[in-house]
C-alpha atoms as a PDB file:
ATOM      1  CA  UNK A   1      13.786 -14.814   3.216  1.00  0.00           C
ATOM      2  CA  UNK A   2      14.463 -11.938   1.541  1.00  0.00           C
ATOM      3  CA  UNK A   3      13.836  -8.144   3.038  1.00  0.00           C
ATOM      4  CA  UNK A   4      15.115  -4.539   2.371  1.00  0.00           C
ATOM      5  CA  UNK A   5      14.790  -1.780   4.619  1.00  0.00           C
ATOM      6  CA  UNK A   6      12.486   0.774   2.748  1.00  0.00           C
ATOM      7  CA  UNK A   7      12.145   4.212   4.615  1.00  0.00           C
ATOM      8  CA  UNK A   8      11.086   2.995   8.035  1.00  0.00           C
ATOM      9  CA  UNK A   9      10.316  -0.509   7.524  1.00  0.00           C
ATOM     10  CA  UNK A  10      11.716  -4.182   6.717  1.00  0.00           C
ATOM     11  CA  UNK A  11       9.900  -5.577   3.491  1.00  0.00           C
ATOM     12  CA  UNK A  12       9.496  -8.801   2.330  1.00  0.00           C
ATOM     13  CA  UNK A  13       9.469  -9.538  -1.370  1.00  0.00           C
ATOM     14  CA  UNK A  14      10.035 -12.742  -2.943  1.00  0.00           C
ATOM     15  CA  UNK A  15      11.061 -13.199  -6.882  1.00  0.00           C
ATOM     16  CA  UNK A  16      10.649 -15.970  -8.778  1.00  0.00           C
ATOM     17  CA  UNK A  17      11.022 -16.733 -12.773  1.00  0.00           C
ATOM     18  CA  UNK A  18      13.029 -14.895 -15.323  1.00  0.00           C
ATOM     19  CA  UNK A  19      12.427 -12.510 -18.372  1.00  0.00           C
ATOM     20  CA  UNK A  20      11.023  -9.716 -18.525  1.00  0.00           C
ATOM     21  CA  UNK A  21       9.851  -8.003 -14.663  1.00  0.00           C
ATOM     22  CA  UNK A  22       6.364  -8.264 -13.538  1.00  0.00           C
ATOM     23  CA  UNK A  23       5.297  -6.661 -10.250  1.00  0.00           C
ATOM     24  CA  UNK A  24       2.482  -8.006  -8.446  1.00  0.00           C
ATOM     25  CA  UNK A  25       1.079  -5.994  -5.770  1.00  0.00           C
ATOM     26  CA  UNK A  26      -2.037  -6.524  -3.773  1.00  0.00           C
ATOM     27  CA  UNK A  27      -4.754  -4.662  -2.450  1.00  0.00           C
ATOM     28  CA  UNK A  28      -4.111  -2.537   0.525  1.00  0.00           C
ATOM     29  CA  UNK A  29      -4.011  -5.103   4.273  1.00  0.00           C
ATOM     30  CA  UNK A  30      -3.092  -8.393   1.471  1.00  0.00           C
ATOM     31  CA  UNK A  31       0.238 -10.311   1.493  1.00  0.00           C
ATOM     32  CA  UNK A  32       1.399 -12.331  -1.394  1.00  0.00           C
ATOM     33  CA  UNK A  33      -0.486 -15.563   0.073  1.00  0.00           C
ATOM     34  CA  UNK A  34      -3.293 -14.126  -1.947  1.00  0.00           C
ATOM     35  CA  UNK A  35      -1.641 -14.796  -5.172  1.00  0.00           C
ATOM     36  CA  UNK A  36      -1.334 -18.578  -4.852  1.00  0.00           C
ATOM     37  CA  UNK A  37      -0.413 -20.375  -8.170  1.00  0.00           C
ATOM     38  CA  UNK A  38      -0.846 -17.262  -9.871  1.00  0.00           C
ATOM     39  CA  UNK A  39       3.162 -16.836  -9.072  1.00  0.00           C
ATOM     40  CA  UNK A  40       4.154 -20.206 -10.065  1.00  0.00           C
ATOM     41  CA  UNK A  41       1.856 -19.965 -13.644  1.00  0.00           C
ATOM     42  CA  UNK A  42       3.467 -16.339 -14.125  1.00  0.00           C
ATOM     43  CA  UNK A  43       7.333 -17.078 -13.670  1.00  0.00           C
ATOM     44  CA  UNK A  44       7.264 -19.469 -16.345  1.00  0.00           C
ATOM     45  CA  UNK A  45       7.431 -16.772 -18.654  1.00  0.00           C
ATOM     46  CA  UNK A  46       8.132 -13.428 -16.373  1.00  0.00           C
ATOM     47  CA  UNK A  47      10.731 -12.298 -13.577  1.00  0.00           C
ATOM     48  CA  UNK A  48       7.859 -11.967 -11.064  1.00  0.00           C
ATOM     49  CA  UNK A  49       8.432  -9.524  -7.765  1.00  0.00           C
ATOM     50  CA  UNK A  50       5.838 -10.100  -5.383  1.00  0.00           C
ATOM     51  CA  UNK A  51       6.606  -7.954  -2.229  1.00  0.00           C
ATOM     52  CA  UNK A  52       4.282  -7.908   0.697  1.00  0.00           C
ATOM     53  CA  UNK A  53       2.184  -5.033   1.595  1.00  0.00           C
ATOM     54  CA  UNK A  54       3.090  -2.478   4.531  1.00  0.00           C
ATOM     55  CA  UNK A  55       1.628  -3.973   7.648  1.00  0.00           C
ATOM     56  CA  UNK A  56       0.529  -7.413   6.034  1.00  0.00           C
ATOM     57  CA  UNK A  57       2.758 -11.139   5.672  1.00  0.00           C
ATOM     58  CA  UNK A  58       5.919 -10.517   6.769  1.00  0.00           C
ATOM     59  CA  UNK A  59       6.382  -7.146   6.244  1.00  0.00           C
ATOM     60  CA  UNK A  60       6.618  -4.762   9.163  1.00  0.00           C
ATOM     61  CA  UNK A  61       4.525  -2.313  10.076  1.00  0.00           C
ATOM     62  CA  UNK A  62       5.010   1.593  10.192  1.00  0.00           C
ATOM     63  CA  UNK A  63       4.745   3.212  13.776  1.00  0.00           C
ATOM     64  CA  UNK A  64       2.063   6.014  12.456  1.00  0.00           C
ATOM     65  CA  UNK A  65      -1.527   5.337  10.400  1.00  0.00           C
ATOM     66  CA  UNK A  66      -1.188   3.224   7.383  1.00  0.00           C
ATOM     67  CA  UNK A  67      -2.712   5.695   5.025  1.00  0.00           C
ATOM     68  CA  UNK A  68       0.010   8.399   5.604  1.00  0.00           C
ATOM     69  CA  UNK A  69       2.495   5.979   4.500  1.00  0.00           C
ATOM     70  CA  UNK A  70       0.900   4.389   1.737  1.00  0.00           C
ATOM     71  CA  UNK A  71       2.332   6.963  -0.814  1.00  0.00           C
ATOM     72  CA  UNK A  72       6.164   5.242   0.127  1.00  0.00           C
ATOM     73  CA  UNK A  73       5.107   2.290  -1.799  1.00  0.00           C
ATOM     74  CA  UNK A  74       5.003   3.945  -4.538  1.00  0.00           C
ATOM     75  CA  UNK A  75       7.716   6.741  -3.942  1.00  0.00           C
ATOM     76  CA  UNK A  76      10.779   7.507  -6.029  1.00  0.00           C
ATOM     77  CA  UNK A  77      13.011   6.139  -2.443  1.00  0.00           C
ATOM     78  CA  UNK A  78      10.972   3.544  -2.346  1.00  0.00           C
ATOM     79  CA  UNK A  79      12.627   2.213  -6.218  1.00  0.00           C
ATOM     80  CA  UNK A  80      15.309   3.517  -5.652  1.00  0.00           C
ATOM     81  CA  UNK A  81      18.688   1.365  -5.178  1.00  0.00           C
ATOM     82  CA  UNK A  82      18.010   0.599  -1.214  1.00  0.00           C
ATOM     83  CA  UNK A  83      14.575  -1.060  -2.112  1.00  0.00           C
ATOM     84  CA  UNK A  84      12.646  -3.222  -4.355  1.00  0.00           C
ATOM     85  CA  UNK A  85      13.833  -4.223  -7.300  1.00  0.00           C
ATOM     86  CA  UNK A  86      12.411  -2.024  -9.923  1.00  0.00           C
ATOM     87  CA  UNK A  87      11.363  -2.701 -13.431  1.00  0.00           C
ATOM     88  CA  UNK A  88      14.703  -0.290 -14.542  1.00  0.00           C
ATOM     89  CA  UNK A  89      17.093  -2.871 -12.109  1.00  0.00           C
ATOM     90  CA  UNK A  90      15.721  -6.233 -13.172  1.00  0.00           C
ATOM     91  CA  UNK A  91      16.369  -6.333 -16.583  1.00  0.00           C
END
């Protein structure tokens, strides 16, 4: 299963489909068991990165309180090269 290390964590992401990217991300404590067939109905027409939340499905958890590190999600390391695909690298 795929994981990258992003800042102080392994996360899991799966991708599925092709075309143009389409990021799904859940609310904050969800994994991507919470989009069910959504997924499936979406990569028939998208390139569909579903990662897992810090601290939820198969992605690790950070050693200090989730809400300091929920900016990284979202940070510019966080897209860079040693994480996620981002929109910029799927295409």
């Amino acid at each position: 299963m795929p994981t990258e290390h992003v800042n102080d964590i392994q996360m899991y992401y799966e991708i599925h489909g092709e075309g143009e990217p389409l990021v799904l991300i859940g609310g904050l404590g969800t994994d991507i068991s919470e989009w069910g067939d959504l997924i499936r109905w979406l990569a028939q027409h998208y390139r569909v990165i579903a990662p897992d939340n810090r601290g939820a499905g198969r992605t690790e958890k950070p050693d200090r309180p989730l809400l300091k590190s929920t900016p990284l999600l979202t940070s510019p390391k966080a897209r860079g090269k040693k994480a996620l695909p981002s929109c910029t690298t799927c295409r």
